[in-house]
Protein backbone atom coordinates (compact mmCIF):
# COMPACT_ATOMS: atom_id res chain seq x y z
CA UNK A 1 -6.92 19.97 0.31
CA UNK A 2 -3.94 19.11 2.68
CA UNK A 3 -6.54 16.78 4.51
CA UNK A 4 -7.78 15.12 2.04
CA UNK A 5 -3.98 14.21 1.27
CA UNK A 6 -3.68 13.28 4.88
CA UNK A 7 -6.58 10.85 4.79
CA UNK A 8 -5.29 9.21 1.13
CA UNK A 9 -2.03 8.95 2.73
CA UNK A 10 -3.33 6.92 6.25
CA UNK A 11 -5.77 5.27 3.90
CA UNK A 12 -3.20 3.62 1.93
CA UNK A 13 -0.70 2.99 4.51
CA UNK A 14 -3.04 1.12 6.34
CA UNK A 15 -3.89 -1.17 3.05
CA UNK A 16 -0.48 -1.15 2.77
CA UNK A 17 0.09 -3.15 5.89
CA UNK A 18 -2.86 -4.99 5.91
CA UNK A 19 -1.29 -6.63 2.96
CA UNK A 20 2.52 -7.09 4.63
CA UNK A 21 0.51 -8.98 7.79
CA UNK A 22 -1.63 -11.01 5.12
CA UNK A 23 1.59 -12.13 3.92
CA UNK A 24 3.67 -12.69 6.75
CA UNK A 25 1.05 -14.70 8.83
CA UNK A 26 0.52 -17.36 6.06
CA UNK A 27 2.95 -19.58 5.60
CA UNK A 28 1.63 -21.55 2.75
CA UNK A 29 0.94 -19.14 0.09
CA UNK A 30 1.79 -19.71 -3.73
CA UNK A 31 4.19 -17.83 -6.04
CA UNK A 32 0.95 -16.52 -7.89
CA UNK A 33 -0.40 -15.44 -4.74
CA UNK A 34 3.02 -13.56 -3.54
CA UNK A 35 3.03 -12.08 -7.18
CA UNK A 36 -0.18 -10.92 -6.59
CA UNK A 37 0.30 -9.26 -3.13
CA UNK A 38 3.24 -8.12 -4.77
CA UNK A 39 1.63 -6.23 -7.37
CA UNK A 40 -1.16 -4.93 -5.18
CA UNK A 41 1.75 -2.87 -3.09
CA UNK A 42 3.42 -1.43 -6.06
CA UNK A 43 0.40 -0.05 -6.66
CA UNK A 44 0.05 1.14 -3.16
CA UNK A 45 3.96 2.47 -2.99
CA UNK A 46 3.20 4.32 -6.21
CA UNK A 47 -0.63 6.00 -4.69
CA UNK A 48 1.64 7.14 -1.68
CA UNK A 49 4.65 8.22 -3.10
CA UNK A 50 2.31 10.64 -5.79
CA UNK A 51 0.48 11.83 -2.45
CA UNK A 52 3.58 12.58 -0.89
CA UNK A 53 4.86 14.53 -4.29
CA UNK A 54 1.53 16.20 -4.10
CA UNK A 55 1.88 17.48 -0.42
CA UNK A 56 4.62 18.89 -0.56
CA UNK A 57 3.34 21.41 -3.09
């Protein structure tokens, strides 16, 4: 089960940072589309932060 946590956890990081370089190589994005990213990385923070609650028990 621990792997499949592992995996989750890498899977998600990566999105995670796909999403901070999609933001910090355009320059000419719109408040909708910073919202946006915005939203799709709370959703990411709160995936990893339950996997991490979950590994450790």
């Amino acid at each position: 089960m621990e792997d499949k946590i592992e995996i989750a956890i890498a899977y998600y990081t990566k999105k995670g940072q796909d999403i901070i370089d999609a933001v910090n190589s355009n320059c000419n994005l719109t408040a909708d589309e910073i919202i946006n990213y915005g939203e799709e990385m709370a959703v990411i923070e709160y995936k990893l932060t339950a996997l991490e609650v979950a590994k450790e028990n």
